[in-house]
Protein backbone atom coordinates (compact mmCIF):
# COMPACT_ATOMS: atom_id res chain seq x y z
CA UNK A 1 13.72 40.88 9.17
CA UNK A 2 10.86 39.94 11.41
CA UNK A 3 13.23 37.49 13.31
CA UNK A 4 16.00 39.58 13.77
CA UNK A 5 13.11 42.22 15.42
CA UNK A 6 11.70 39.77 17.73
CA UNK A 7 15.18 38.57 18.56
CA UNK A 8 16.00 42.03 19.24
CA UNK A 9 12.77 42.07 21.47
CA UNK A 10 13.54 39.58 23.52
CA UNK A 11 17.03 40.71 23.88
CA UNK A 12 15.67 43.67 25.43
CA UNK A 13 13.17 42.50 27.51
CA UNK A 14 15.27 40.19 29.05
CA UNK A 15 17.75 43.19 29.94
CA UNK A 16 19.97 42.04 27.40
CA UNK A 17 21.31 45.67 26.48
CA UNK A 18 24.73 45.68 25.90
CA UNK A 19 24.05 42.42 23.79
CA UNK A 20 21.50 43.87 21.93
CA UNK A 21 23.36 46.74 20.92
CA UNK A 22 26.81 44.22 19.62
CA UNK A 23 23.58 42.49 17.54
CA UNK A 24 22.32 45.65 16.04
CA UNK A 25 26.21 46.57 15.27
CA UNK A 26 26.95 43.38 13.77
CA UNK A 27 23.59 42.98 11.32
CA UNK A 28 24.28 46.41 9.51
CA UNK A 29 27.62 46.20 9.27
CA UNK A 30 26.85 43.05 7.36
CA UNK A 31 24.14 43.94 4.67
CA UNK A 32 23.78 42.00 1.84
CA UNK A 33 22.43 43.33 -2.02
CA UNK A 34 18.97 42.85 -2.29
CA UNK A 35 19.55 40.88 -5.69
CA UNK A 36 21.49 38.28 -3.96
CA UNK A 37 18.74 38.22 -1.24
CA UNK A 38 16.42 37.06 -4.16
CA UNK A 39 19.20 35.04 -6.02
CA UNK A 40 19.43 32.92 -2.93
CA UNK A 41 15.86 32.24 -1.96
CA UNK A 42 15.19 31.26 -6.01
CA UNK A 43 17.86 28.78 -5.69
CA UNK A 44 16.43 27.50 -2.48
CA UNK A 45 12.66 27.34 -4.17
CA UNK A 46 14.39 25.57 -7.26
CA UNK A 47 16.47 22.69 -5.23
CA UNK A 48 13.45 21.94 -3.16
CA UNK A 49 11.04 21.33 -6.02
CA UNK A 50 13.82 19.46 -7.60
CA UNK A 51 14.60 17.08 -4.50
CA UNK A 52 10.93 16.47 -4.30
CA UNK A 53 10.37 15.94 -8.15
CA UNK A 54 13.74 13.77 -8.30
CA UNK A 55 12.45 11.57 -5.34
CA UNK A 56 8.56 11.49 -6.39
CA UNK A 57 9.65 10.23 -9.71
CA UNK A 58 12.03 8.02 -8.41
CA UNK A 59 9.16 6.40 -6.37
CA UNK A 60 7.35 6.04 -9.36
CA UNK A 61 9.90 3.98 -11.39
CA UNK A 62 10.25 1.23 -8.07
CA UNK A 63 6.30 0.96 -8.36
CA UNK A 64 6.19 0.70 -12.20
CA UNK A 65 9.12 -2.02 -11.97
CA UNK A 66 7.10 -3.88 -8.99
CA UNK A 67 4.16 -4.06 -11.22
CA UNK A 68 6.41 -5.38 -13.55
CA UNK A 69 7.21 -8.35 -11.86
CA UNK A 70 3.92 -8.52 -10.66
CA UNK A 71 2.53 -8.78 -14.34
CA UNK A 72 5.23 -11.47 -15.31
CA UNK A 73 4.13 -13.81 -12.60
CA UNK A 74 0.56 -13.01 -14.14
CA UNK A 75 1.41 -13.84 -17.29
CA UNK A 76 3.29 -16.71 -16.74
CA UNK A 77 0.76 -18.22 -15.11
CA UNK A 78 -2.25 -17.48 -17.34
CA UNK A 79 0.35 -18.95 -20.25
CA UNK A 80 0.77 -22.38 -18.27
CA UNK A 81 -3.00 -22.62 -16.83
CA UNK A 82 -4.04 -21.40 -20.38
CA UNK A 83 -5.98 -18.59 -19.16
CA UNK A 84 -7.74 -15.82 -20.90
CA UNK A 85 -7.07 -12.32 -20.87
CA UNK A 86 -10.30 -11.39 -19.23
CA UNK A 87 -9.43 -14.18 -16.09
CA UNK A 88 -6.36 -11.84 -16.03
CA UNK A 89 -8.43 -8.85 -15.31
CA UNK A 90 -10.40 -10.34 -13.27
CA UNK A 91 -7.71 -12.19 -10.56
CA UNK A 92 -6.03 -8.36 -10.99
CA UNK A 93 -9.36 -7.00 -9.97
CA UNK A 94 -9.88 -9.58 -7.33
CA UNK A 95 -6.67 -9.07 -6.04
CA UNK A 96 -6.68 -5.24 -5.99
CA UNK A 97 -10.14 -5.41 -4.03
CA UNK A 98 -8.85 -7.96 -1.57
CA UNK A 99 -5.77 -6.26 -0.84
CA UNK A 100 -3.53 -9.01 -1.88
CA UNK A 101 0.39 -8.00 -3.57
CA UNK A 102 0.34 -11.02 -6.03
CA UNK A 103 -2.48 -12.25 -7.83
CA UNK A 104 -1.29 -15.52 -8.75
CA UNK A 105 -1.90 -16.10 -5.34
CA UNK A 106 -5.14 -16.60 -5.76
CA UNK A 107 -4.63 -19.26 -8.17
CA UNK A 108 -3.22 -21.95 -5.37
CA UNK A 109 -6.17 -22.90 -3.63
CA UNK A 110 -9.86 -23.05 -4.08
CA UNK A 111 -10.50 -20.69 -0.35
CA UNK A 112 -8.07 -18.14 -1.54
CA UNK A 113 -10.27 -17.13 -4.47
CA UNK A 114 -13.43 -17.44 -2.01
CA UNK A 115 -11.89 -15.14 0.46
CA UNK A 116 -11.05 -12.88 -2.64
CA UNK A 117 -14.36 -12.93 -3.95
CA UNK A 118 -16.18 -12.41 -0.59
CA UNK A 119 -13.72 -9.38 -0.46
CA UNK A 120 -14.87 -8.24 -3.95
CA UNK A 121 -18.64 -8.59 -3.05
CA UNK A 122 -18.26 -6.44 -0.49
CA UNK A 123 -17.42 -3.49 -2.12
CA UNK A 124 -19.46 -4.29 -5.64
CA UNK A 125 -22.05 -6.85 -6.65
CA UNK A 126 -20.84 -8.17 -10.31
CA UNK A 127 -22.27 -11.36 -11.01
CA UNK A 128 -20.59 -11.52 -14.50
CA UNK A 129 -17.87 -12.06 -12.42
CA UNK A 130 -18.97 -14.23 -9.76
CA UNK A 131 -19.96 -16.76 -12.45
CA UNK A 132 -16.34 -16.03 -14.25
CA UNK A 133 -14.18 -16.83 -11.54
CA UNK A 134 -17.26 -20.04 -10.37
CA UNK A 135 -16.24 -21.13 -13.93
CA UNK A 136 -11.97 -20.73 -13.19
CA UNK A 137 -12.85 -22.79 -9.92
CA UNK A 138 -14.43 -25.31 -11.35
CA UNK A 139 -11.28 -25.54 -13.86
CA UNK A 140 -8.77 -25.45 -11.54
CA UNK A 141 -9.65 -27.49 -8.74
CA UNK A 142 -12.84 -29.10 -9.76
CA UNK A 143 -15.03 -27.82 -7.49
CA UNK A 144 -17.84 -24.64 -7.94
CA UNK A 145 -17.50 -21.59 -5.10
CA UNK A 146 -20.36 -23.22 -3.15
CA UNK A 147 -18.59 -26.41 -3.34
CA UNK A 148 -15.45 -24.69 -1.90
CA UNK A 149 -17.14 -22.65 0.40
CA UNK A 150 -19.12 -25.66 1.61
CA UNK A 151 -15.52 -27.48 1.96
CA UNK A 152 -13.85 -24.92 3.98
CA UNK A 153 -16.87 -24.50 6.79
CA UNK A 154 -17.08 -28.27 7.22
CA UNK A 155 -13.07 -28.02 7.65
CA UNK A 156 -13.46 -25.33 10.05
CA UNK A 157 -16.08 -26.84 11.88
CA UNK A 158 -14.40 -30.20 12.36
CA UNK A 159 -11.55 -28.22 13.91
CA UNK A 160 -13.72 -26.09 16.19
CA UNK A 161 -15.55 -29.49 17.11
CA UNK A 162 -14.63 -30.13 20.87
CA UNK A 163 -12.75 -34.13 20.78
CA UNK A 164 -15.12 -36.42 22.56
CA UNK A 165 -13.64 -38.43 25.14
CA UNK A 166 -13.03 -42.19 24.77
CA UNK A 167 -15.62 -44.47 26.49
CA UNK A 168 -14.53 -46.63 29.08
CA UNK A 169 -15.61 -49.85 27.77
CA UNK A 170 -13.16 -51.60 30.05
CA UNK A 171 -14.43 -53.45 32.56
CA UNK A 172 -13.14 -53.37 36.26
């Protein structure tokens, strides 16, 4: 009703009067029942908690089937690599803390699981698993953390390296 007052306001505080008075005419000619008043605005209330607890749980099921897939990958992997259930925790961990969608990603290279566990140490200090994943390293590509780490500075550093120029050893 508040609306249809300040509507009514402006009307006539614009000089609106002959259209304010067709407004007034037309809104109580036009009543409608009280109990359909409240009919209406319960059926409103209900279909927007319905819409938004149809589409939350919708949301739910595409995130419970994308961890789904994510587990399978998981699982396949840790069945070929013949890895344990708590490596699987841990390269979920790993992954969750570095921010990476697929933890088997981890398992292609020695600097991803570096970069993954400078990621975890940032957040928490565990050396159980600093020595765990050292230990799945060292078991899939042969070399320890340090070994990688060492590894990837000495490839970044050759790359950084300025080329020197050839020496003119040619004589005139």
């Amino acid at each position: 009703m508040s609306t249809l007052l300040r509507a009514g306001w402006l009307l006539a505080e614009f000089g609106w009067r002959e259209e304010l008075a067709t407004f007034r005419e037309s809104q109580v000619g036009n009543s409608v029942p009280l109990h359909w008043q409240i009919i209406l605005i319960v059926t409103m209330v209900a279909s927007i908690f319905a819409f938004f607890g149809l589409w939350t749980r919708l949301r739910s099921r595409e995130r419970n089937q994308a961890q789904a897939v994510d587990d399978a990958y998981v699982r396949q992997a840790a069945a070929v690599l013949s890895l344990s259930g708590q490596t699987v925790r841990d390269l979920k961990r790993l992954a969750k803390t570095a921010g990476v969608s697929q933890p088997v990603a981890l398992l292609l290279s020695p600097n991803n699981l570096l970069w993954a566990m400078r990621a975890a140490q940032q957040e928490a200090a565990d050396a159980g698993l600093v020595a765990r994943v050292d230990r799945l390293c060292h078991q899939l590509f042969g070399l320890s953390l340090q070994e990688a780490d060492a590894t990837a500075r000495a490839a970044l550093t050759a790359d950084a390296a300025p080329a020197r120029p050839p020496d003119d050893d040619r004589a005139p």
